[in-house]
N, C-alpha and C. Protein backbone atom coordinates (compact mmCIF):
# COMPACT_ATOMS: atom_id res chain seq x y z
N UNK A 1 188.06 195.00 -30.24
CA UNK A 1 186.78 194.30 -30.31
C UNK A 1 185.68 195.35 -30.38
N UNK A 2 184.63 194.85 -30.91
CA UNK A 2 183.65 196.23 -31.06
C UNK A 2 182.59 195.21 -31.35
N UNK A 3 181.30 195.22 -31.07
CA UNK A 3 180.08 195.28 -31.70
C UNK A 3 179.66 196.02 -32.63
N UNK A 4 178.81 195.15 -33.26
CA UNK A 4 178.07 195.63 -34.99
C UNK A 4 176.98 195.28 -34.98
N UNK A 5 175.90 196.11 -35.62
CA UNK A 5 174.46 195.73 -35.71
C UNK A 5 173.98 195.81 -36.89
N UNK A 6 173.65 194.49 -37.32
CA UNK A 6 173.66 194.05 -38.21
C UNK A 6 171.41 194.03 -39.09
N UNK A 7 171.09 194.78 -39.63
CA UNK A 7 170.23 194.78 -40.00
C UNK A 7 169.89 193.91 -41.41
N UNK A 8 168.79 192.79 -41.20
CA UNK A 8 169.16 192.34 -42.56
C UNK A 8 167.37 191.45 -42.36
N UNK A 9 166.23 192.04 -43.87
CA UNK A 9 165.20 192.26 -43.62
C UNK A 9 164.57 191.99 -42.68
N UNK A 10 164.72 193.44 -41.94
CA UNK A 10 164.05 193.62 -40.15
C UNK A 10 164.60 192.94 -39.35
N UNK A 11 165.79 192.20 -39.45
CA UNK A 11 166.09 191.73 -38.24
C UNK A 11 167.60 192.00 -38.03
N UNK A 12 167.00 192.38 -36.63
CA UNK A 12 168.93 192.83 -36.14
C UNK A 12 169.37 191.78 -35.66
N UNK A 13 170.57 191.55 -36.27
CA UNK A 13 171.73 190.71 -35.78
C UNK A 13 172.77 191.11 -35.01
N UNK A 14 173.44 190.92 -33.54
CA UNK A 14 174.82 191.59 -33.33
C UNK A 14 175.75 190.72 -33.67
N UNK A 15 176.78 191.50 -33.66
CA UNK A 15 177.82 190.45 -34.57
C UNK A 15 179.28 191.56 -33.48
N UNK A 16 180.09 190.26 -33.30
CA UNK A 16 181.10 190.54 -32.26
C UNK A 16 182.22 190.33 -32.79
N UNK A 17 183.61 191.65 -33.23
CA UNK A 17 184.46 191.50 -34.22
C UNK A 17 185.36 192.15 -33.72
N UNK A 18 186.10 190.92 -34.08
CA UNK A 18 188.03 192.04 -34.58
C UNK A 18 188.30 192.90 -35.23
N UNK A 19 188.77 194.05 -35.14
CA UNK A 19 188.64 194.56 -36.33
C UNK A 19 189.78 194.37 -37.11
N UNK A 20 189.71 194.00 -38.45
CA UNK A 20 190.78 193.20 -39.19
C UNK A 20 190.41 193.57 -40.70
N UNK A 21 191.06 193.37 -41.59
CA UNK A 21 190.72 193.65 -43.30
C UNK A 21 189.86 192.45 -43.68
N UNK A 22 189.76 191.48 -42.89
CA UNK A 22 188.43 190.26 -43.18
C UNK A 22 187.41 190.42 -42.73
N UNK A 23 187.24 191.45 -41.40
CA UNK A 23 185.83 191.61 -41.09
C UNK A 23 184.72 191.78 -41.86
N UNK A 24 184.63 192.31 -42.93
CA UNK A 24 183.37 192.10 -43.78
C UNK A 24 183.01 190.93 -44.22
N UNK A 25 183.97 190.07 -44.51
CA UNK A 25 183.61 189.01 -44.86
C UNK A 25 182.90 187.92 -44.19
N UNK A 26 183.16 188.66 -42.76
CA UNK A 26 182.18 188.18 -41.10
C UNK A 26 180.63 188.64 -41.40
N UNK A 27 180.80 190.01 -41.56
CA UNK A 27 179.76 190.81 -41.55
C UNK A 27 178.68 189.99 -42.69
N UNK A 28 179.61 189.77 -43.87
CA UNK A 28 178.83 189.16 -44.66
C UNK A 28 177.82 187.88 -44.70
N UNK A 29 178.87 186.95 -44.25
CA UNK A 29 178.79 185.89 -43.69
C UNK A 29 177.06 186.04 -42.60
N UNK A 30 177.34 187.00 -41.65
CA UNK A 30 176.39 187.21 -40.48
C UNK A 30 175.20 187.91 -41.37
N UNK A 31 175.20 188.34 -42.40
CA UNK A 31 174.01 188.68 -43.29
C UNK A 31 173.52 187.54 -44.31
N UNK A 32 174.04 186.85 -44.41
CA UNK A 32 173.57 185.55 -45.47
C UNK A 32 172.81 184.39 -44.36
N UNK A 33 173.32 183.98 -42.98
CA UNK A 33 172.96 183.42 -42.23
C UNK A 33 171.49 183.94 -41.81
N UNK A 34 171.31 185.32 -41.39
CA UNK A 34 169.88 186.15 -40.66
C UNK A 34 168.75 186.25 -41.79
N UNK A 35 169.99 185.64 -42.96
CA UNK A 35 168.68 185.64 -44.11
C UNK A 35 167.69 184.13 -44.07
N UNK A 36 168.34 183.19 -43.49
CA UNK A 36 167.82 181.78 -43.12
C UNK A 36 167.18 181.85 -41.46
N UNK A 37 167.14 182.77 -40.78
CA UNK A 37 166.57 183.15 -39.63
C UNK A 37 167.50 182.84 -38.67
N UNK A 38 168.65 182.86 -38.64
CA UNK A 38 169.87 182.54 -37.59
C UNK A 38 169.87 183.84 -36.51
N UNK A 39 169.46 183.98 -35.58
CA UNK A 39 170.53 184.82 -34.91
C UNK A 39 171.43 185.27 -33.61
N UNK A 40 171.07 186.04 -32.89
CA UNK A 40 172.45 186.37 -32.17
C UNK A 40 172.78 185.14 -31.17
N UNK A 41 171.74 184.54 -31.06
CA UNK A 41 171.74 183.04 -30.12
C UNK A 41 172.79 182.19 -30.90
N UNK A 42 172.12 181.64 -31.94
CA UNK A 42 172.92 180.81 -32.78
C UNK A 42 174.06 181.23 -33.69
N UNK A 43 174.29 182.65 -33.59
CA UNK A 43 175.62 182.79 -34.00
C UNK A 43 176.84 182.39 -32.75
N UNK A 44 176.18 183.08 -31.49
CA UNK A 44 177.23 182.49 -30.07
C UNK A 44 177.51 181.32 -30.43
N UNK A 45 177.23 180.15 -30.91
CA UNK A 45 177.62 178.84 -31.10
C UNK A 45 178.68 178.61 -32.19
N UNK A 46 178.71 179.55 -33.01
CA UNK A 46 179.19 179.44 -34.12
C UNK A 46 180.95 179.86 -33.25
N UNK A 47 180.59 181.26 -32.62
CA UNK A 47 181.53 182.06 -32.40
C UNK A 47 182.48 180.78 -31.56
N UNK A 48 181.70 180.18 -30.40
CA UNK A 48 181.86 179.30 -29.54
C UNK A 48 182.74 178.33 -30.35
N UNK A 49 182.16 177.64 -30.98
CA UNK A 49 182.77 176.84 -31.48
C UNK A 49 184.70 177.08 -32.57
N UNK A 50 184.43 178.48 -32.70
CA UNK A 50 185.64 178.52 -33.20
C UNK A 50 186.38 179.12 -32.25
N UNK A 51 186.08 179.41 -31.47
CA UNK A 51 187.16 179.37 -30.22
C UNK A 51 187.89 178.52 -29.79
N UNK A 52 187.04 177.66 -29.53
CA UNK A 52 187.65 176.11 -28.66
C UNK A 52 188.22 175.94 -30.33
N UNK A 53 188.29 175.80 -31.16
CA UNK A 53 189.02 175.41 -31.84
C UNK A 53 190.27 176.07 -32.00
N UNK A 54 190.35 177.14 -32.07
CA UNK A 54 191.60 178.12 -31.78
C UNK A 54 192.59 177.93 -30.98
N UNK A 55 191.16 178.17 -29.74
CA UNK A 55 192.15 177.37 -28.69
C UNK A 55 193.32 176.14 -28.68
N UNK A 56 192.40 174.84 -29.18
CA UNK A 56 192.97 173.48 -28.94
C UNK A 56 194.36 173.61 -30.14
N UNK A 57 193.78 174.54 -31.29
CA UNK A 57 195.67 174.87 -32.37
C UNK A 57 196.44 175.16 -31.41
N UNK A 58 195.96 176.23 -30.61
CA UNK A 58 197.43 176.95 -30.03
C UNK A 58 197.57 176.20 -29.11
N UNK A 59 197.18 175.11 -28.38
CA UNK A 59 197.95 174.89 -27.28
C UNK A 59 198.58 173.35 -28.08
N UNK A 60 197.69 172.86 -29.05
CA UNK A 60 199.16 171.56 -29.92
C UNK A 60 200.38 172.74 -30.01
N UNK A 61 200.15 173.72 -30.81
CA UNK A 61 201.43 174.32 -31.36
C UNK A 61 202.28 175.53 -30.25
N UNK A 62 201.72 175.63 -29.11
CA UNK A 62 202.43 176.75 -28.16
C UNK A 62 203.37 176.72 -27.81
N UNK A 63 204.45 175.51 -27.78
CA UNK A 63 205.93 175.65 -28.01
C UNK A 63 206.79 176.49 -28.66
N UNK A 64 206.31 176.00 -30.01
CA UNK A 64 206.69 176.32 -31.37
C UNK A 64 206.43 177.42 -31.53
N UNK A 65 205.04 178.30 -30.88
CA UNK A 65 204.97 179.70 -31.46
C UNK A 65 205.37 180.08 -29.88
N UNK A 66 206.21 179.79 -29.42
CA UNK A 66 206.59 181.02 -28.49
C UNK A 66 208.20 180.70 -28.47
N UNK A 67 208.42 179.96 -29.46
CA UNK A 67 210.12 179.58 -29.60
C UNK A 67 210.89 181.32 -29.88
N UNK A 68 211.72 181.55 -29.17
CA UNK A 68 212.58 182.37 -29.75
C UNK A 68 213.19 182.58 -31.17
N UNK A 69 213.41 181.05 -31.66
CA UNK A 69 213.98 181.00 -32.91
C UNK A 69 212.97 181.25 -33.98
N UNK A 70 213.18 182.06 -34.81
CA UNK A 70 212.34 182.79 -35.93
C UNK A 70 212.40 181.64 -36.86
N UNK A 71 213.16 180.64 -36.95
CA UNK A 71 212.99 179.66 -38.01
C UNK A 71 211.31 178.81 -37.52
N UNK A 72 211.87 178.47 -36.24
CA UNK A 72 210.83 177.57 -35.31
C UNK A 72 209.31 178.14 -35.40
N UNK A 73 209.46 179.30 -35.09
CA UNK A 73 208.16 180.50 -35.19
C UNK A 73 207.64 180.57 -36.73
N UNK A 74 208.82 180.53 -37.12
CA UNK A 74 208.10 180.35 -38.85
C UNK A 74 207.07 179.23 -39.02
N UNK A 75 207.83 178.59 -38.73
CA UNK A 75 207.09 176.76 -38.59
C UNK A 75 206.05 176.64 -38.39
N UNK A 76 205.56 176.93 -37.36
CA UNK A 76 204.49 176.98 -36.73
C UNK A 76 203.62 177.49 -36.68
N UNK A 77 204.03 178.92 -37.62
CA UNK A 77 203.03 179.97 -38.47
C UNK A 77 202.25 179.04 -39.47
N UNK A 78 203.42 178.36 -39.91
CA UNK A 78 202.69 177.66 -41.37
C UNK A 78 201.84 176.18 -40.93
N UNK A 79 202.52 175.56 -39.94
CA UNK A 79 201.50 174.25 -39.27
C UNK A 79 200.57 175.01 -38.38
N UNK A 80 200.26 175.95 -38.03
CA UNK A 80 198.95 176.59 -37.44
C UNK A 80 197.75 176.73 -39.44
N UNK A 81 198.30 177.28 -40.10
CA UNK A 81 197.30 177.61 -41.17
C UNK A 81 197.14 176.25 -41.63
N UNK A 82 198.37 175.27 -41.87
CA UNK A 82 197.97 174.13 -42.60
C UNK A 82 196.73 173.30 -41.05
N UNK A 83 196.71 173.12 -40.14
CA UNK A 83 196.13 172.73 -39.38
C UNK A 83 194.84 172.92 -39.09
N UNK A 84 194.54 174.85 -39.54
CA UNK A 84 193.17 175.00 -39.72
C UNK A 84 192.69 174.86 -41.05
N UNK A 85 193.43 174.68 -41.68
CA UNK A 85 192.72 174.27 -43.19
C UNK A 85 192.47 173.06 -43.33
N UNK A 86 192.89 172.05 -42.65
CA UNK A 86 192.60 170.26 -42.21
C UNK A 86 191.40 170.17 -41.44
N UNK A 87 191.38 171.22 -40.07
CA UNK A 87 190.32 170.92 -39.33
C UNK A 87 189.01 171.41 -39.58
N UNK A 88 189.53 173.08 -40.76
CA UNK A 88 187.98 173.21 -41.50
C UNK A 88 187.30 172.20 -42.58
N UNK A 89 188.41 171.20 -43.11
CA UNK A 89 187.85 169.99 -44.17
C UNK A 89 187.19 169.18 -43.35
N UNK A 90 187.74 169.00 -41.94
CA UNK A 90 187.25 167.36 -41.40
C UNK A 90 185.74 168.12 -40.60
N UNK A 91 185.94 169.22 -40.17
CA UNK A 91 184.64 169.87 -39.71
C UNK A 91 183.35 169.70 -41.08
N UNK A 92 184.12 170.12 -42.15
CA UNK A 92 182.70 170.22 -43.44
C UNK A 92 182.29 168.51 -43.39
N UNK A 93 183.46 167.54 -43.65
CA UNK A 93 182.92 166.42 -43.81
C UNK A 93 182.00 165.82 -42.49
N UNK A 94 182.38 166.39 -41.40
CA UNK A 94 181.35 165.81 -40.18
C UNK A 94 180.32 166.31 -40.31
N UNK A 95 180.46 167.74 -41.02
CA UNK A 95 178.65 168.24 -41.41
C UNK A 95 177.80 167.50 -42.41
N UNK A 96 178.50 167.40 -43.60
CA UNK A 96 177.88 166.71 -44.33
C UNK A 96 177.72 165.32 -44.21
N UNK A 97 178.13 164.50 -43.51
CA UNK A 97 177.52 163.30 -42.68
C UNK A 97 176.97 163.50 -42.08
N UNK A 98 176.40 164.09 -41.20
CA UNK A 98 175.42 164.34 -39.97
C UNK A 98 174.46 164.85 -40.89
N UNK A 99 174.47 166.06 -42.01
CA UNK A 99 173.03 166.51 -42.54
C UNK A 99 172.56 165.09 -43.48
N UNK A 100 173.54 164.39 -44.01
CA UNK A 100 172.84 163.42 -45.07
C UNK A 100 171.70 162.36 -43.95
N UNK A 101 172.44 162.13 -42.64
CA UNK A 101 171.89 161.14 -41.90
C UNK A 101 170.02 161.89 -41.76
N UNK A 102 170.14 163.30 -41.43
CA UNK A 102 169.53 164.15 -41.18
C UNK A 102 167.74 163.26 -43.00
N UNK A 103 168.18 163.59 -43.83
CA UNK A 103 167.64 164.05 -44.94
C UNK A 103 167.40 162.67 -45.93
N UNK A 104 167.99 161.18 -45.02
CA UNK A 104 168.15 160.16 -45.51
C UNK A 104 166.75 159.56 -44.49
């Protein structure tokens, strides 16, 4: 884990990372946001929020990924990704209902 300081016109952003071969794409991400005036406040929410989501995968699937059997572990590799790729669709569609209510 490491902190990053994120400069993006005059305003510093910190940004709190794994370090991983996707981190820029964080970094990036945390520079397109500070360009709409977001920051280190309202990124914690962001961060927040994908935690508890992390969280609530691994504990549906914590059987399965702590099974001994490598078939089982396989499994559960792949219903962990298919699971966050469901809960990032049903997350966009709760956004975009809530902003239309917003703009209607």
């Amino acid at each position: 884990l490491f902190s990053l300081l994120v400069v993006v016109g005059g305003l510093a952003v910190f940004a709190y990372l794994l370090w991983a071969s996707w981190h820029g794409e964080i970094v990036a991400a945390v520079a397109e946001l500070a360009r709409y005036g977001v920051g280190g406040r309202n990124l914690r929410v962001f961060r927040s929020s994908a935690d508890r989501e992390a969280n609530l995968l691994q504990q549906i699937l914590a059987p399965a990924l702590r099974s001994r059997n490598p078939e089982r572990r396989k499994e559960a590799i792949e219903a962990l990704e298919n699971l966050a790729s469901v809960t990032t669709h049903l997350k966009h569609l709760l956004l975009i209902r809530d902003l239309r209510r917003i703009v209607t």
